[in-house]
PDB file of N, CA and C in Angstrom:
ATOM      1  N   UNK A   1      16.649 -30.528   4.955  1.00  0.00           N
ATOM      2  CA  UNK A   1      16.229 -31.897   5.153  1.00  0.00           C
ATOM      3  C   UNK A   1      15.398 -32.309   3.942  1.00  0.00           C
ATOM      4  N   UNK A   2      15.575 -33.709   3.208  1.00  0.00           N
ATOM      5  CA  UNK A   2      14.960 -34.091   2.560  1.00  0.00           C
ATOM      6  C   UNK A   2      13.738 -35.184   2.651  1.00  0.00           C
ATOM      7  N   UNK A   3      13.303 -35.100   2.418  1.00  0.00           N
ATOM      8  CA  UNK A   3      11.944 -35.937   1.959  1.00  0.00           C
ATOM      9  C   UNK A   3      11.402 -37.575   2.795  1.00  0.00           C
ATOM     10  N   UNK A   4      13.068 -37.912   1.914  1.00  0.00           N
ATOM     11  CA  UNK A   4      13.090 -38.749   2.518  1.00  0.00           C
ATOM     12  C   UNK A   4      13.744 -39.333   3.440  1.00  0.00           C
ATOM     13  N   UNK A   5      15.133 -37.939   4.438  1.00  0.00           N
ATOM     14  CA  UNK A   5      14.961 -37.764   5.623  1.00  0.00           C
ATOM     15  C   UNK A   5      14.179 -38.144   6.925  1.00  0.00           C
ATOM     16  N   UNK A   6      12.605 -37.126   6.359  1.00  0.00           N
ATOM     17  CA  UNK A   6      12.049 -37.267   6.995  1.00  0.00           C
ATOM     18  C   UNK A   6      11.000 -38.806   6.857  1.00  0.00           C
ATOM     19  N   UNK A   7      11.220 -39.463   6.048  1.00  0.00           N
ATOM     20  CA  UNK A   7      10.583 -40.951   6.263  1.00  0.00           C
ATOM     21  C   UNK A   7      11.585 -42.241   6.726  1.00  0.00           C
ATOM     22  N   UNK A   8      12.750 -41.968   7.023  1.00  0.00           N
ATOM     23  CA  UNK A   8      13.257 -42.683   7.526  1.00  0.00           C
ATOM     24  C   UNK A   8      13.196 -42.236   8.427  1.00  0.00           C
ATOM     25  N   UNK A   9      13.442 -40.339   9.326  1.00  0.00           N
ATOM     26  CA  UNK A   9      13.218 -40.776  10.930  1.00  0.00           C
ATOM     27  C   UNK A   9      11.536 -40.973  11.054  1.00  0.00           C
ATOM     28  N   UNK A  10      10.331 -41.028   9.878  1.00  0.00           N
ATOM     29  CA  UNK A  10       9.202 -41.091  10.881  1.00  0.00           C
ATOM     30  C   UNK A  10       9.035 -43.115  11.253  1.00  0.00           C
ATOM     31  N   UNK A  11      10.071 -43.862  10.117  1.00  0.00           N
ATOM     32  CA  UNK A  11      10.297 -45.289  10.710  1.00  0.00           C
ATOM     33  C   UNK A  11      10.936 -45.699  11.498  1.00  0.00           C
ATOM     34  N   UNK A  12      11.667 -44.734  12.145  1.00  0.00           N
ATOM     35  CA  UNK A  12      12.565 -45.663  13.173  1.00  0.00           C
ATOM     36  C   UNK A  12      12.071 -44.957  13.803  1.00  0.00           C
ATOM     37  N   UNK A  13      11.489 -44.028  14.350  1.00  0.00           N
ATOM     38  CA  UNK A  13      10.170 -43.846  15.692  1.00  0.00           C
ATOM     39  C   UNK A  13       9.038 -44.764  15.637  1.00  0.00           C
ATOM     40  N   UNK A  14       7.979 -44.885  14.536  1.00  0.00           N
ATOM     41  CA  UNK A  14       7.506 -45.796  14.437  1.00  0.00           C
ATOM     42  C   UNK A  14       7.560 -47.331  15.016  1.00  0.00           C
ATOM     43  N   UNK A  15       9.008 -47.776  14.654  1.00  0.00           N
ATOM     44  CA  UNK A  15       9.599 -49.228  15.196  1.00  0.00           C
ATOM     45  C   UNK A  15       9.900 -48.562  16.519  1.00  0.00           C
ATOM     46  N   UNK A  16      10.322 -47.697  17.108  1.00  0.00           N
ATOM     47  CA  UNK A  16      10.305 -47.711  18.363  1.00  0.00           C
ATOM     48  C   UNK A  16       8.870 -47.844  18.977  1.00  0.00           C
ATOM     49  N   UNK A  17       7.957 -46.657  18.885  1.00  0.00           N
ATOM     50  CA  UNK A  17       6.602 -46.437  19.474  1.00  0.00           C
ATOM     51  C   UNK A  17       6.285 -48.293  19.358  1.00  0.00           C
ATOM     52  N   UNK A  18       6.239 -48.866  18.299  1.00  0.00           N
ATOM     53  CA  UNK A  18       5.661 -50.419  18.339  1.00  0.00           C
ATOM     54  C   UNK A  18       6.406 -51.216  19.199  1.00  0.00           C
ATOM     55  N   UNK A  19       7.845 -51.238  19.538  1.00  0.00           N
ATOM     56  CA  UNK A  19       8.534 -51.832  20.529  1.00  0.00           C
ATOM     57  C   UNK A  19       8.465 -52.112  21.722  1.00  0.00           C
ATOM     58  N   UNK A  20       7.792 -50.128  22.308  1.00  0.00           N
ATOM     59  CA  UNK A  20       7.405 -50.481  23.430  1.00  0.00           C
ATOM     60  C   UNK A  20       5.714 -50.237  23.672  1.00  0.00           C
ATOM     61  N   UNK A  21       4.819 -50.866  22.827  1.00  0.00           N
ATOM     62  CA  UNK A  21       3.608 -51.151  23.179  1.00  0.00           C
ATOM     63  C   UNK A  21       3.718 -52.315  24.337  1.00  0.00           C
ATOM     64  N   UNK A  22       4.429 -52.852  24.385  1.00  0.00           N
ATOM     65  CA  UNK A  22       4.282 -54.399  25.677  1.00  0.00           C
ATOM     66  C   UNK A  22       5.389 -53.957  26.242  1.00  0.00           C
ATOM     67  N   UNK A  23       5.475 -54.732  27.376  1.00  0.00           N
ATOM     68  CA  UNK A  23       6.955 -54.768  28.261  1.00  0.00           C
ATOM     69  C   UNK A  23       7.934 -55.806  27.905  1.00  0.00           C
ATOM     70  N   UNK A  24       9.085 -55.768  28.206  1.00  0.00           N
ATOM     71  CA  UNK A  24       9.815 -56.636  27.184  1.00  0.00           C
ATOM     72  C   UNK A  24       9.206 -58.118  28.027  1.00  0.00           C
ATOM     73  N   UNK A  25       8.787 -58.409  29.263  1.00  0.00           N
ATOM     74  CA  UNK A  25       9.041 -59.442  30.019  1.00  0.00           C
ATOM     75  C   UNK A  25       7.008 -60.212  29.458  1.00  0.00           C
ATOM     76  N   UNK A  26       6.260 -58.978  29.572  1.00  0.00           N
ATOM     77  CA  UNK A  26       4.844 -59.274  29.131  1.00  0.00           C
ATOM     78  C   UNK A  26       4.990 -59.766  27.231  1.00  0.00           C
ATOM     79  N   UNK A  27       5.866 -59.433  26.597  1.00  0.00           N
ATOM     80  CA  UNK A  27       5.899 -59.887  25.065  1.00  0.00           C
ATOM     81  C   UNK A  27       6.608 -61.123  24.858  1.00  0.00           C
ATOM     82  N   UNK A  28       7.466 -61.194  26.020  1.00  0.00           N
ATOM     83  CA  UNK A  28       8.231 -62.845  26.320  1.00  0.00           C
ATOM     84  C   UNK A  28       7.365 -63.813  26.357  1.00  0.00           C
ATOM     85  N   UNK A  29       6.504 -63.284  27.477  1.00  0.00           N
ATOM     86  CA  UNK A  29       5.535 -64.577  28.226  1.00  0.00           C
ATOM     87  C   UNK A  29       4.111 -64.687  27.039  1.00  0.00           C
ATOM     88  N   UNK A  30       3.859 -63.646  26.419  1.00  0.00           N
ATOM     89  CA  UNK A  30       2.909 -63.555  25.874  1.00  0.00           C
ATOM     90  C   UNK A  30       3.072 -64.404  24.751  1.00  0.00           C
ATOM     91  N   UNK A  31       4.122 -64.532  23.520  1.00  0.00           N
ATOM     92  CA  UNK A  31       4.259 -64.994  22.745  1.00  0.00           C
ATOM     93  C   UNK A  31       5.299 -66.515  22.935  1.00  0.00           C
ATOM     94  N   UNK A  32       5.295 -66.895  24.241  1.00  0.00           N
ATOM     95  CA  UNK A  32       6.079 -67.924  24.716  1.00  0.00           C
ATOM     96  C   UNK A  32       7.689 -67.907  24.445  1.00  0.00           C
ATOM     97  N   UNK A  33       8.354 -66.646  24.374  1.00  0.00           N
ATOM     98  CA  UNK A  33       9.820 -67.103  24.313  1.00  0.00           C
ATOM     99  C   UNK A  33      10.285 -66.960  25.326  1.00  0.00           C
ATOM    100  N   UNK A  34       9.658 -67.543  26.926  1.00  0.00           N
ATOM    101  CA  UNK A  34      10.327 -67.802  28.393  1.00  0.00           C
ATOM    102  C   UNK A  34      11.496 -68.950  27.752  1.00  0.00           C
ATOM    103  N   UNK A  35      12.179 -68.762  28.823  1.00  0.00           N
ATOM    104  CA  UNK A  35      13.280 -70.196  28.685  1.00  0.00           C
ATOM    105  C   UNK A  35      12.768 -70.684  30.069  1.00  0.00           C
ATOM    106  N   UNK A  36      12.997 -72.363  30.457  1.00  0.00           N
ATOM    107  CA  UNK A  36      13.332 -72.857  31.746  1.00  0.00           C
ATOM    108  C   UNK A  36      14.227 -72.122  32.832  1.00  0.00           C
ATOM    109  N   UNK A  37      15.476 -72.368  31.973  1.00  0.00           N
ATOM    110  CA  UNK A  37      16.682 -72.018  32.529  1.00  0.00           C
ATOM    111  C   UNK A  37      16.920 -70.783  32.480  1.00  0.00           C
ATOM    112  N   UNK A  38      16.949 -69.982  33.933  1.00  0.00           N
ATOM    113  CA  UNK A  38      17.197 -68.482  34.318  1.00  0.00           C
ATOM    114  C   UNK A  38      18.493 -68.050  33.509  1.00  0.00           C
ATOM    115  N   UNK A  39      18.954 -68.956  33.467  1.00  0.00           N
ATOM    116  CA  UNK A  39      20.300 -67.971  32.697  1.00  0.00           C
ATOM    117  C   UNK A  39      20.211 -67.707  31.392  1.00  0.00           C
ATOM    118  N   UNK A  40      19.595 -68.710  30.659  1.00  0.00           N
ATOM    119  CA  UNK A  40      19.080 -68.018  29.081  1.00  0.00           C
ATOM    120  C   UNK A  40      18.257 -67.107  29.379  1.00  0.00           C
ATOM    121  N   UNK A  41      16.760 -67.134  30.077  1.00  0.00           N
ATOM    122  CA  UNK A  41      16.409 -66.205  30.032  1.00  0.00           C
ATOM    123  C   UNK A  41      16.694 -64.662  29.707  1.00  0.00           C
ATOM    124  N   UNK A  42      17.568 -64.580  31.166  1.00  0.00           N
ATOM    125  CA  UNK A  42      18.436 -63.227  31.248  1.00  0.00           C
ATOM    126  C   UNK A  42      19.058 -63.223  30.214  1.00  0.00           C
ATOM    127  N   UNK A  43      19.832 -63.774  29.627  1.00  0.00           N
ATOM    128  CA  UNK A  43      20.537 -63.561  28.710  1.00  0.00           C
ATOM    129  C   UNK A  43      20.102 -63.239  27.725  1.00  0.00           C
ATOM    130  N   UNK A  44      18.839 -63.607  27.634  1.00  0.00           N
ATOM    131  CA  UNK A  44      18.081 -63.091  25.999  1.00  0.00           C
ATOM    132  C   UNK A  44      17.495 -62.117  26.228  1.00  0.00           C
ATOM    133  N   UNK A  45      17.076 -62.059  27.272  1.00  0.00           N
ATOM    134  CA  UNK A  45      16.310 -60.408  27.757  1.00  0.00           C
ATOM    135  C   UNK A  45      16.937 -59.437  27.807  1.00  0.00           C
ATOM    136  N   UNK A  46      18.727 -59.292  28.448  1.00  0.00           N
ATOM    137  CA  UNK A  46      19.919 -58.542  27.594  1.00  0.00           C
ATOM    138  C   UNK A  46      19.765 -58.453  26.836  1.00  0.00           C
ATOM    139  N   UNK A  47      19.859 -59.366  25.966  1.00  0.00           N
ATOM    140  CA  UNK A  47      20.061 -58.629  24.270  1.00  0.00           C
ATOM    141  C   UNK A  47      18.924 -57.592  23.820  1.00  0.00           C
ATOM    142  N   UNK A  48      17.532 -58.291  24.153  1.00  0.00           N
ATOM    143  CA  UNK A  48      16.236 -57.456  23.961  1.00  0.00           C
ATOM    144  C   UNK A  48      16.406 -55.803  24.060  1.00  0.00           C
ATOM    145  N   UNK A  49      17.225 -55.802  25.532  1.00  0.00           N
ATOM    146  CA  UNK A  49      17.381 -54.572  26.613  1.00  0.00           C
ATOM    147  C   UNK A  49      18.609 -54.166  25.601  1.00  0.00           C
ATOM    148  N   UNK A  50      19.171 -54.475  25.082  1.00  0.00           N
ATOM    149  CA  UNK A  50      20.466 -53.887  24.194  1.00  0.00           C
ATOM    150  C   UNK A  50      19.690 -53.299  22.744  1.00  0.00           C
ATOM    151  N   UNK A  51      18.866 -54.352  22.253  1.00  0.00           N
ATOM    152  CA  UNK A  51      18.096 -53.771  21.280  1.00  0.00           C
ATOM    153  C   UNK A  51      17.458 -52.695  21.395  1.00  0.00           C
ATOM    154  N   UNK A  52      16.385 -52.718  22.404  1.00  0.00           N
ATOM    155  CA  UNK A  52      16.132 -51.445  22.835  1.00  0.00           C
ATOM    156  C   UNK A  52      16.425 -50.049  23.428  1.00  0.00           C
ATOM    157  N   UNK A  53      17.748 -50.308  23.696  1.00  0.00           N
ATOM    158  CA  UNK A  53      18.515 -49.344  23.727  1.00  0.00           C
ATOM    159  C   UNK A  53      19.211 -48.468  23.050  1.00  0.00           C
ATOM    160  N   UNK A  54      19.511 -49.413  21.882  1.00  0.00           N
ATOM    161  CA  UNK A  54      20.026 -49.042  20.511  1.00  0.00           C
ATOM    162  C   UNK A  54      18.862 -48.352  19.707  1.00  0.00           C
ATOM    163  N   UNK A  55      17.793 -48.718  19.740  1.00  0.00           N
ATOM    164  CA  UNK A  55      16.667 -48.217  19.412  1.00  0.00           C
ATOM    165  C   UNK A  55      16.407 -46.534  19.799  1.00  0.00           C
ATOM    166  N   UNK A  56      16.441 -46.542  20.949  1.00  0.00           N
ATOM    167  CA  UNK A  56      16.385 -45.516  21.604  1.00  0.00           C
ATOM    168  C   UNK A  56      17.446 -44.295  21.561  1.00  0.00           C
ATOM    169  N   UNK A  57      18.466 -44.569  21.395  1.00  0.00           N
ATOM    170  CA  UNK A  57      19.694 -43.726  21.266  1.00  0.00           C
ATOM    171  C   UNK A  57      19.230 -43.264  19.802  1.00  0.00           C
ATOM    172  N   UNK A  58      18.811 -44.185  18.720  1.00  0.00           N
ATOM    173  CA  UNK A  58      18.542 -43.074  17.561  1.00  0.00           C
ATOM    174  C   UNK A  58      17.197 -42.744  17.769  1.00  0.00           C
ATOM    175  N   UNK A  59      16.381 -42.500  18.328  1.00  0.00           N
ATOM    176  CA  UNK A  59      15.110 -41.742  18.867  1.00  0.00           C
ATOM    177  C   UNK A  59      15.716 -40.111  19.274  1.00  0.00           C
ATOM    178  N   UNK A  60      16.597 -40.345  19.890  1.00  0.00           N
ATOM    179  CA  UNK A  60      17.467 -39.298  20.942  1.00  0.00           C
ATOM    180  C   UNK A  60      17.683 -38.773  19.710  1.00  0.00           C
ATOM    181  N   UNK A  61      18.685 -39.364  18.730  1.00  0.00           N
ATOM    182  CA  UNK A  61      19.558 -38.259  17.870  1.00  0.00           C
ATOM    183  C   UNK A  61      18.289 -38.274  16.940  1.00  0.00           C
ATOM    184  N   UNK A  62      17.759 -38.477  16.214  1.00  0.00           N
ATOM    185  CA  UNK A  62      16.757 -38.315  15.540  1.00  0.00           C
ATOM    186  C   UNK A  62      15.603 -36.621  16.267  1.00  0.00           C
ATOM    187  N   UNK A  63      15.599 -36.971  17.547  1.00  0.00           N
ATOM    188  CA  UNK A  63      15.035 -36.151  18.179  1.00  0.00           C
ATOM    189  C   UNK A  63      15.902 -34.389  18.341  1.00  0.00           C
ATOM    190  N   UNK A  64      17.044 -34.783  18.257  1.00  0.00           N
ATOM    191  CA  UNK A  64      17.817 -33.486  18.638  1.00  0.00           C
ATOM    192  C   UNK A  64      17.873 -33.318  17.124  1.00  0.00           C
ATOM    193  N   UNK A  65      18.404 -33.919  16.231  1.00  0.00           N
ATOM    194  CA  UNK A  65      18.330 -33.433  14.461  1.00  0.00           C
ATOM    195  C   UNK A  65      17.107 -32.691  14.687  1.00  0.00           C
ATOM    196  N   UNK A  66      16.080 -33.103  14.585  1.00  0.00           N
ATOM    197  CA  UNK A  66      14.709 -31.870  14.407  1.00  0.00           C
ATOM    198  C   UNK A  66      14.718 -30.920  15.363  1.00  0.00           C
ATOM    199  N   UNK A  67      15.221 -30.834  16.651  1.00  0.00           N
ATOM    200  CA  UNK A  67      14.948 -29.646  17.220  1.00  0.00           C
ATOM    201  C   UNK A  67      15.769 -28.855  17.043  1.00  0.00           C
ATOM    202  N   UNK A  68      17.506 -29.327  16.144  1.00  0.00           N
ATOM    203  CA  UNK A  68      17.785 -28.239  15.722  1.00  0.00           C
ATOM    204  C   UNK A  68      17.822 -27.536  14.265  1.00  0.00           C
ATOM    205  N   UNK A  69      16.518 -28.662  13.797  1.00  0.00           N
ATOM    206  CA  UNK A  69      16.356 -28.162  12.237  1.00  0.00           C
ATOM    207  C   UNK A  69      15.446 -26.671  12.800  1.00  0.00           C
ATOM    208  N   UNK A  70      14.292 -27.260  13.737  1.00  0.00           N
ATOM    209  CA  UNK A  70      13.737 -26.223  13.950  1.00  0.00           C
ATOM    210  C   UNK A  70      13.856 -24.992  14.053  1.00  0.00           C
ATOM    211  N   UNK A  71      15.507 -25.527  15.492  1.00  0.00           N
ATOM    212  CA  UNK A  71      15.882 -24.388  15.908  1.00  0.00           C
ATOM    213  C   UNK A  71      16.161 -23.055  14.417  1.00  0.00           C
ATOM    214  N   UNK A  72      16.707 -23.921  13.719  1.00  0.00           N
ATOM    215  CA  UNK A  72      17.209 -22.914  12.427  1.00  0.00           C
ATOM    216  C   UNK A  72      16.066 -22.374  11.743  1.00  0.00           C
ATOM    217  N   UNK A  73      15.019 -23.078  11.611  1.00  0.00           N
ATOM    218  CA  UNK A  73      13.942 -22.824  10.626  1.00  0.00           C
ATOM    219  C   UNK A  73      13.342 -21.501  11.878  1.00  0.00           C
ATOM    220  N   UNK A  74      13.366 -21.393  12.493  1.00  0.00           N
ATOM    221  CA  UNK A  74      12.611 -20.316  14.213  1.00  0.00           C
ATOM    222  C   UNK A  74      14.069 -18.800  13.406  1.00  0.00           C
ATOM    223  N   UNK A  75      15.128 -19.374  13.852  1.00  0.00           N
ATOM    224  CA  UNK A  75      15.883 -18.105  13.900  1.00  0.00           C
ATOM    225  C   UNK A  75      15.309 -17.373  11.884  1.00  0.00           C
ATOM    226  N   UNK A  76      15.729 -18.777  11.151  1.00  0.00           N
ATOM    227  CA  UNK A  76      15.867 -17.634   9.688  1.00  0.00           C
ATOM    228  C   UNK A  76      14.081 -17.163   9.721  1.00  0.00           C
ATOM    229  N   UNK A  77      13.112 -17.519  10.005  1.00  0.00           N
ATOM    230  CA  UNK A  77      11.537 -16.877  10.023  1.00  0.00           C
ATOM    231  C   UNK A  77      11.812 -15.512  10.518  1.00  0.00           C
ATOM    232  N   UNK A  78      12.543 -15.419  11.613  1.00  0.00           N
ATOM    233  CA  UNK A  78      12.859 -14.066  12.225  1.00  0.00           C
ATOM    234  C   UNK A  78      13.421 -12.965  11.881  1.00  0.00           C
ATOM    235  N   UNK A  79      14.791 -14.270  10.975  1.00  0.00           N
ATOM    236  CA  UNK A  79      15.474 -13.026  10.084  1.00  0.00           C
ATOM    237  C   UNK A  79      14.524 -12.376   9.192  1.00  0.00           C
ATOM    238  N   UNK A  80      13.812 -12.859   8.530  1.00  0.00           N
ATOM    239  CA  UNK A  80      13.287 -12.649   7.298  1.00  0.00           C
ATOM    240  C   UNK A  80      12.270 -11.856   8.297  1.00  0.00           C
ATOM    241  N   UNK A  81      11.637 -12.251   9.275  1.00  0.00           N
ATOM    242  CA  UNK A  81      10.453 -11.088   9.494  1.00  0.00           C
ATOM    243  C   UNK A  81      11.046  -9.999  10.350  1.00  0.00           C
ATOM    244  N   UNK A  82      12.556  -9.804  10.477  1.00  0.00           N
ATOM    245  CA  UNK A  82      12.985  -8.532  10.416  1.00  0.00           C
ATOM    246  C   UNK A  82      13.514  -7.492   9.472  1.00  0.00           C
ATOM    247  N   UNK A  83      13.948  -8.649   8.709  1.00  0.00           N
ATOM    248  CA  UNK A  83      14.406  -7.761   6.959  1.00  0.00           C
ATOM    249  C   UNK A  83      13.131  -7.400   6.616  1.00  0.00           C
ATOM    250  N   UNK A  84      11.869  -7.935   6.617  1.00  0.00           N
ATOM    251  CA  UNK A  84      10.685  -7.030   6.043  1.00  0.00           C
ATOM    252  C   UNK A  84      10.362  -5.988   6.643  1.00  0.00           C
ATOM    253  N   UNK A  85      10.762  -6.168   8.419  1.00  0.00           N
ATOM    254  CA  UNK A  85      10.331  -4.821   8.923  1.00  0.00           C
ATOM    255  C   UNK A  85      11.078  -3.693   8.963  1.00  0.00           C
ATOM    256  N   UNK A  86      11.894  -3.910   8.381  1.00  0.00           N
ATOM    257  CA  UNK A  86      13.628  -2.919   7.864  1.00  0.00           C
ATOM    258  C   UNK A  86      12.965  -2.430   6.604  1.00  0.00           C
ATOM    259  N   UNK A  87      12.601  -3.097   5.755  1.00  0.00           N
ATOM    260  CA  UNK A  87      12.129  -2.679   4.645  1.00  0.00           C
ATOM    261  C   UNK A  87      11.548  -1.422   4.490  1.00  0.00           C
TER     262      UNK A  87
END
């Protein structure tokens, strides 16, 4: 993994963790983008709920990439601290 690997997944966790500081319905009302009409509403709150979903799915793979960088970085430590004890 490179460098800057790891600064693109620590920004798109980042933009997630900030996403869900509010609830999508408390950041609506808070910053006034209610609609009148229930059906825009919903409809824009879908998309929100799609955004954030999409968001989330690379959280997931972002999340499994490191646990199986780890996983590798755990097994070769082992190799190597059994080749020394072979030694």
């Amino acid at each position: 993994m490179i460098p800057c690997d790891m600064e693109f997944f620590e920004e798109q966790i980042k933009i997630s963790a900030e996403a869900l500081q509010m609830s999508i319905f408390d950041r609506r009302e808070g910053f006034g983008f209610t609609k009148e009409d229930p059906a825009e509403e919903l409809e824009e709150v879908y998309v929100e709920i799609e955004q954030l979903e999409s968001q989330f799915k690379e959280c997931v793979k972002i999340c499994s990439f490191i646990i199986e960088k780890d996983k590798e970085l755990i097994e070769e430590k082992n190799d190597m601290h059994y080749q020394v004890q072979a030694a």
